[in-house]
PDB file of N, CA and C in Angstrom:
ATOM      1  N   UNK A   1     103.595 119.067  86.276  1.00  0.00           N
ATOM      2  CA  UNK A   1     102.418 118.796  87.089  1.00  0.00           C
ATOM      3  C   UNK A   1     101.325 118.110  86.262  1.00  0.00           C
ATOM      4  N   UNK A   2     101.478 118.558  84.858  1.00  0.00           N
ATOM      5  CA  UNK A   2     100.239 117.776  84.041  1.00  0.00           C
ATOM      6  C   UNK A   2     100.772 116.653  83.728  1.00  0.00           C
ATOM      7  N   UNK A   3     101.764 115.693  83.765  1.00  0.00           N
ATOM      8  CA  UNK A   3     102.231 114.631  83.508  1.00  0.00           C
ATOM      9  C   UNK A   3     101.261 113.920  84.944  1.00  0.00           C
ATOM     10  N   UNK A   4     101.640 114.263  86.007  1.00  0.00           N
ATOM     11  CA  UNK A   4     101.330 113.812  87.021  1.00  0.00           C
ATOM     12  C   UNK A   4      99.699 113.612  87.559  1.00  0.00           C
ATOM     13  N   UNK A   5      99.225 114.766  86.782  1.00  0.00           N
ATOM     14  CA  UNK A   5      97.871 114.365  86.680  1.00  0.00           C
ATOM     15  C   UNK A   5      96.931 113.066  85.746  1.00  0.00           C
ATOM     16  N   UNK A   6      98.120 113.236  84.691  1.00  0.00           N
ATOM     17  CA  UNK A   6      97.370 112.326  83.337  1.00  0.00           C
ATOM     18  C   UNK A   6      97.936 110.993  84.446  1.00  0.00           C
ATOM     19  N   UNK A   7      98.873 110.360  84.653  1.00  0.00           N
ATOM     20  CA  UNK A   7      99.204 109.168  85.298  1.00  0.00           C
ATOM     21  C   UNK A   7      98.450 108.954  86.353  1.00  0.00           C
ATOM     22  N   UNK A   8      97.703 109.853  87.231  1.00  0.00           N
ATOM     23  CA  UNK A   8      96.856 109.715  88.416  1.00  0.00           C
ATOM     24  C   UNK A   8      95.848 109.534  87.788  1.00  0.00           C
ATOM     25  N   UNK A   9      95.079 109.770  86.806  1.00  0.00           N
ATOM     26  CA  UNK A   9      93.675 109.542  85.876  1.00  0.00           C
ATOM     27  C   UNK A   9      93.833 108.095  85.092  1.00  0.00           C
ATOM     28  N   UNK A  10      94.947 108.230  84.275  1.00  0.00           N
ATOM     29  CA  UNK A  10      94.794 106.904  84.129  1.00  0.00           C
ATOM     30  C   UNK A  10      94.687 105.553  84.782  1.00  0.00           C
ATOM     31  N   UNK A  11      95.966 105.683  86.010  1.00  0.00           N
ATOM     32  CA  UNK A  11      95.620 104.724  87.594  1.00  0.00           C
ATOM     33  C   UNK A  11      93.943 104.624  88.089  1.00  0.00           C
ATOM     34  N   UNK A  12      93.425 105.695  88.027  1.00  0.00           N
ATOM     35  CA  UNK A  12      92.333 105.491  88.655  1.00  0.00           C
ATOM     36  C   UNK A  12      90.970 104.953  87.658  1.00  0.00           C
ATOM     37  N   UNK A  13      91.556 105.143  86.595  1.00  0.00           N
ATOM     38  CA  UNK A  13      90.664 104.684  85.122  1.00  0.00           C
ATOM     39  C   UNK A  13      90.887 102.878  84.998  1.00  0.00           C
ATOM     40  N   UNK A  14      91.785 102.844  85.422  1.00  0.00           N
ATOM     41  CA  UNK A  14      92.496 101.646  84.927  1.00  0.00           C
ATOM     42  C   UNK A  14      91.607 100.315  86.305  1.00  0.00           C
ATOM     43  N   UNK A  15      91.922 100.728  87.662  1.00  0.00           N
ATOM     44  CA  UNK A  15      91.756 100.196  88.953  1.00  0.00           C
ATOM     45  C   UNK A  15      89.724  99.784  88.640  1.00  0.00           C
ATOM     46  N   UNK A  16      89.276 101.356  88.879  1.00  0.00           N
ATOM     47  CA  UNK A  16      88.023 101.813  88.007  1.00  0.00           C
ATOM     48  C   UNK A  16      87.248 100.217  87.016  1.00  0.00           C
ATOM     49  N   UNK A  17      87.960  99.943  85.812  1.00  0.00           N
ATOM     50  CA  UNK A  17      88.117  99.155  84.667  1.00  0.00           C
ATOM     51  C   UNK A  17      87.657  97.451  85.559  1.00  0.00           C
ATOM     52  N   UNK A  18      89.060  97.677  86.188  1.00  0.00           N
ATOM     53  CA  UNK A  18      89.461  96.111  86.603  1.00  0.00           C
ATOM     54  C   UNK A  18      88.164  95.743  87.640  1.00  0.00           C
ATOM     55  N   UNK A  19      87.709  96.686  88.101  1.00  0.00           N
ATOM     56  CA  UNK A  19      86.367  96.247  89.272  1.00  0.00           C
ATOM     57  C   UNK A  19      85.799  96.097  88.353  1.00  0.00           C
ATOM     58  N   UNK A  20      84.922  96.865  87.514  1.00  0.00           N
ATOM     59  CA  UNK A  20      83.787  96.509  86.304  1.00  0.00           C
ATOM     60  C   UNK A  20      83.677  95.170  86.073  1.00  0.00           C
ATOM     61  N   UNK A  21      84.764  95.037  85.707  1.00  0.00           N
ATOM     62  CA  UNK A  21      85.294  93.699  85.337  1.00  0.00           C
ATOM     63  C   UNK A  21      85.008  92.481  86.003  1.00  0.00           C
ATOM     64  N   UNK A  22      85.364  92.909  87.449  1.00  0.00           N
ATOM     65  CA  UNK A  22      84.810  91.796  87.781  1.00  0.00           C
ATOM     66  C   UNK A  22      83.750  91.671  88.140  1.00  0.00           C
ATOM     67  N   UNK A  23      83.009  92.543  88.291  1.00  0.00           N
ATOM     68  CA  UNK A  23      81.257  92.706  88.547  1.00  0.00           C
ATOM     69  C   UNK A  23      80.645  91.556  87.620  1.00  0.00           C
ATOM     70  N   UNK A  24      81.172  91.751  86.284  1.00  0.00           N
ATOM     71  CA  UNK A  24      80.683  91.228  85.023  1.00  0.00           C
ATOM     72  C   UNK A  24      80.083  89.885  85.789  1.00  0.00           C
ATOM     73  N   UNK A  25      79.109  89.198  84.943  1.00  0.00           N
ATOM     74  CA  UNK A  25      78.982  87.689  85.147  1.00  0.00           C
ATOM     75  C   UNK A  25      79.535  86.817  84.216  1.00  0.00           C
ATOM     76  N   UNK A  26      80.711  86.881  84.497  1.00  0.00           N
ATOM     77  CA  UNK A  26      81.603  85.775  83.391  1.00  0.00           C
ATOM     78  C   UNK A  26      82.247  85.118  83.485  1.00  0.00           C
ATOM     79  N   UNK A  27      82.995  83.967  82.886  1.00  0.00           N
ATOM     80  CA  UNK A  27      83.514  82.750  83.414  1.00  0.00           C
ATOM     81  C   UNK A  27      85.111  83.120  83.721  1.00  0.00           C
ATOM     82  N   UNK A  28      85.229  82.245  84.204  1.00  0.00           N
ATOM     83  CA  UNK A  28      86.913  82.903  84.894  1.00  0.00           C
ATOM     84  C   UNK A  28      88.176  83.125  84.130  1.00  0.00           C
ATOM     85  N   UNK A  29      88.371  82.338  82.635  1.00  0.00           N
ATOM     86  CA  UNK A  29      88.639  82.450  81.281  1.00  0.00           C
ATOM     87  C   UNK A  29      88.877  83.600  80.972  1.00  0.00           C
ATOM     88  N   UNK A  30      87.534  83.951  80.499  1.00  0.00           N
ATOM     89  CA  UNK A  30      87.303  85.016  79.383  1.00  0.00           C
ATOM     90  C   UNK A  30      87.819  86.792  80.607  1.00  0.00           C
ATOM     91  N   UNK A  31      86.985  86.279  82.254  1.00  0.00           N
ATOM     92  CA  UNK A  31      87.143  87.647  83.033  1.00  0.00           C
ATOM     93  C   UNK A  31      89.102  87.671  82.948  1.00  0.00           C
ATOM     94  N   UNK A  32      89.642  86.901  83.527  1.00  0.00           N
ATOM     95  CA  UNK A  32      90.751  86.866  83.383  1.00  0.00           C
ATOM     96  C   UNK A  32      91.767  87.598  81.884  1.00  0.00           C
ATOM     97  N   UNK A  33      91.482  87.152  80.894  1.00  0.00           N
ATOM     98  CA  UNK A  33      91.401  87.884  79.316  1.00  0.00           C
ATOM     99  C   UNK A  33      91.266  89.547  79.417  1.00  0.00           C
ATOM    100  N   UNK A  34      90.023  89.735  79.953  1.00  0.00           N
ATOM    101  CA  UNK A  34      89.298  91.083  79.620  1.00  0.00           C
ATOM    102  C   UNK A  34      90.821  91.978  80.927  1.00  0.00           C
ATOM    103  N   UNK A  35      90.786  90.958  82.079  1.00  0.00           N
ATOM    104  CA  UNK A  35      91.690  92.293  82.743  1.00  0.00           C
ATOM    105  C   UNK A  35      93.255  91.906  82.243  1.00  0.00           C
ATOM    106  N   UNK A  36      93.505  91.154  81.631  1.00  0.00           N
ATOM    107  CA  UNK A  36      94.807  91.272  81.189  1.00  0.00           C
ATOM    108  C   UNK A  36      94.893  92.257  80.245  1.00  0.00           C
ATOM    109  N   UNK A  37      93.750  92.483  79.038  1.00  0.00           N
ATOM    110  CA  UNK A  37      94.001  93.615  78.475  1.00  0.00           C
ATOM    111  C   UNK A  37      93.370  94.970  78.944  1.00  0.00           C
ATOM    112  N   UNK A  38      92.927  95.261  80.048  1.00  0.00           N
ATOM    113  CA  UNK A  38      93.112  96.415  80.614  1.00  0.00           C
ATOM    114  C   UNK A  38      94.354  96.747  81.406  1.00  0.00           C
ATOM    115  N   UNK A  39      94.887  95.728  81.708  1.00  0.00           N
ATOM    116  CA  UNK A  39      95.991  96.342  82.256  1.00  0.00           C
ATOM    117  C   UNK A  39      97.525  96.470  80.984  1.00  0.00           C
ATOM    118  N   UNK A  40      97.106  95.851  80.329  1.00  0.00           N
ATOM    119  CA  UNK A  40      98.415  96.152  78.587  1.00  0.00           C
ATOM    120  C   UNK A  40      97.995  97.681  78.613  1.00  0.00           C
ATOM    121  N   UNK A  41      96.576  97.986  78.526  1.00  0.00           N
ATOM    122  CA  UNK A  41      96.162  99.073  77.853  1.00  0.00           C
ATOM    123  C   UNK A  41      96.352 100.074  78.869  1.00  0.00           C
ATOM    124  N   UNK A  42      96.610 100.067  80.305  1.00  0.00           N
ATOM    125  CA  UNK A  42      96.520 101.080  81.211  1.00  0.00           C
ATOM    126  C   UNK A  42      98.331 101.268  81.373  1.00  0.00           C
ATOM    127  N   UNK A  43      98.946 100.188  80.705  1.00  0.00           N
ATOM    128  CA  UNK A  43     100.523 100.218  81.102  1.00  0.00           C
ATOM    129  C   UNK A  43     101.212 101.312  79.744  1.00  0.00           C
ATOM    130  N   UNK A  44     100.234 101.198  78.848  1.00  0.00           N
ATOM    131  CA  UNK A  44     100.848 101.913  77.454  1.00  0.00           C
ATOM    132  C   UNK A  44     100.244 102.973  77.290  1.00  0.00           C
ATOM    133  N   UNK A  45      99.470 103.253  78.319  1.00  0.00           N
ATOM    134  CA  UNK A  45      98.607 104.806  78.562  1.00  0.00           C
ATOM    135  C   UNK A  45      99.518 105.191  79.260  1.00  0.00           C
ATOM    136  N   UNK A  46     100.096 105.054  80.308  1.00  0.00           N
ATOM    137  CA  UNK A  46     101.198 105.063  81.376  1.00  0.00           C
ATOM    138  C   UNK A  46     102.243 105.686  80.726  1.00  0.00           C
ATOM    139  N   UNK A  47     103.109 104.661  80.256  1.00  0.00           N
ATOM    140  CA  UNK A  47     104.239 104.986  79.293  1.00  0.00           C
ATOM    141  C   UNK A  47     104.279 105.914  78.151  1.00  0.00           C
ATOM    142  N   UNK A  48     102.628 106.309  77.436  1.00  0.00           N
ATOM    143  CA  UNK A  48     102.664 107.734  76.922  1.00  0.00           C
ATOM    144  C   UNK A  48     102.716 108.890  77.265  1.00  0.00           C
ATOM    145  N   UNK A  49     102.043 108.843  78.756  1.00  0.00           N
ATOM    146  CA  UNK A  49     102.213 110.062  79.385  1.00  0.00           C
ATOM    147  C   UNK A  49     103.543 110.137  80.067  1.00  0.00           C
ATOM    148  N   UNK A  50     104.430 109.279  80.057  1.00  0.00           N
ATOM    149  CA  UNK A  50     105.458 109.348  80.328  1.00  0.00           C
ATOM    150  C   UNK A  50     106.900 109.709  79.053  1.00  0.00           C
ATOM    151  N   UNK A  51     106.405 109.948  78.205  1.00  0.00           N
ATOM    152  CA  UNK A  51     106.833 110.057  76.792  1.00  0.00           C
ATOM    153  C   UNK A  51     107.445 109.208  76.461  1.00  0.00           C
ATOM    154  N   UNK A  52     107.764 108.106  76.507  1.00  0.00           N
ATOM    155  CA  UNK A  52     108.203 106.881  76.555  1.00  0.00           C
ATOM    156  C   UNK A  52     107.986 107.068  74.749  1.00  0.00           C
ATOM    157  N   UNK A  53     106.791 106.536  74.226  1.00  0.00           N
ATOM    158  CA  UNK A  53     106.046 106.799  73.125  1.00  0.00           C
ATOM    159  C   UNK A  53     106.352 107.551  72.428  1.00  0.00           C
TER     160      UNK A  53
END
């Protein structure tokens, strides 16, 4: 059940992230950049709580 919680926190951390993101005022470049590495970083949060790691 605590696996299932950490993967529901991180999903919602991650989704969370990617709006910020685009709130930002930034050029379409760099916004594009910033959510590619939130989502590397929300996929290998993922895969730890999955023990993958």
């Amino acid at each position: 059940m605590g696996v299932l919680i950490g993967i529901l926190i991180t999903f919602l951390v991650v989704v969370l992230v990617l709006w910020l993101v685009n709130r930002l005022p930034l050029d379409g470049r760099t916004k594009q950049i910033a959510q590619v590495i939130v989502i590397i970083i929300g996929i290998v949060s993922l895969l730890r709580h999955l023990a993958v790691f």
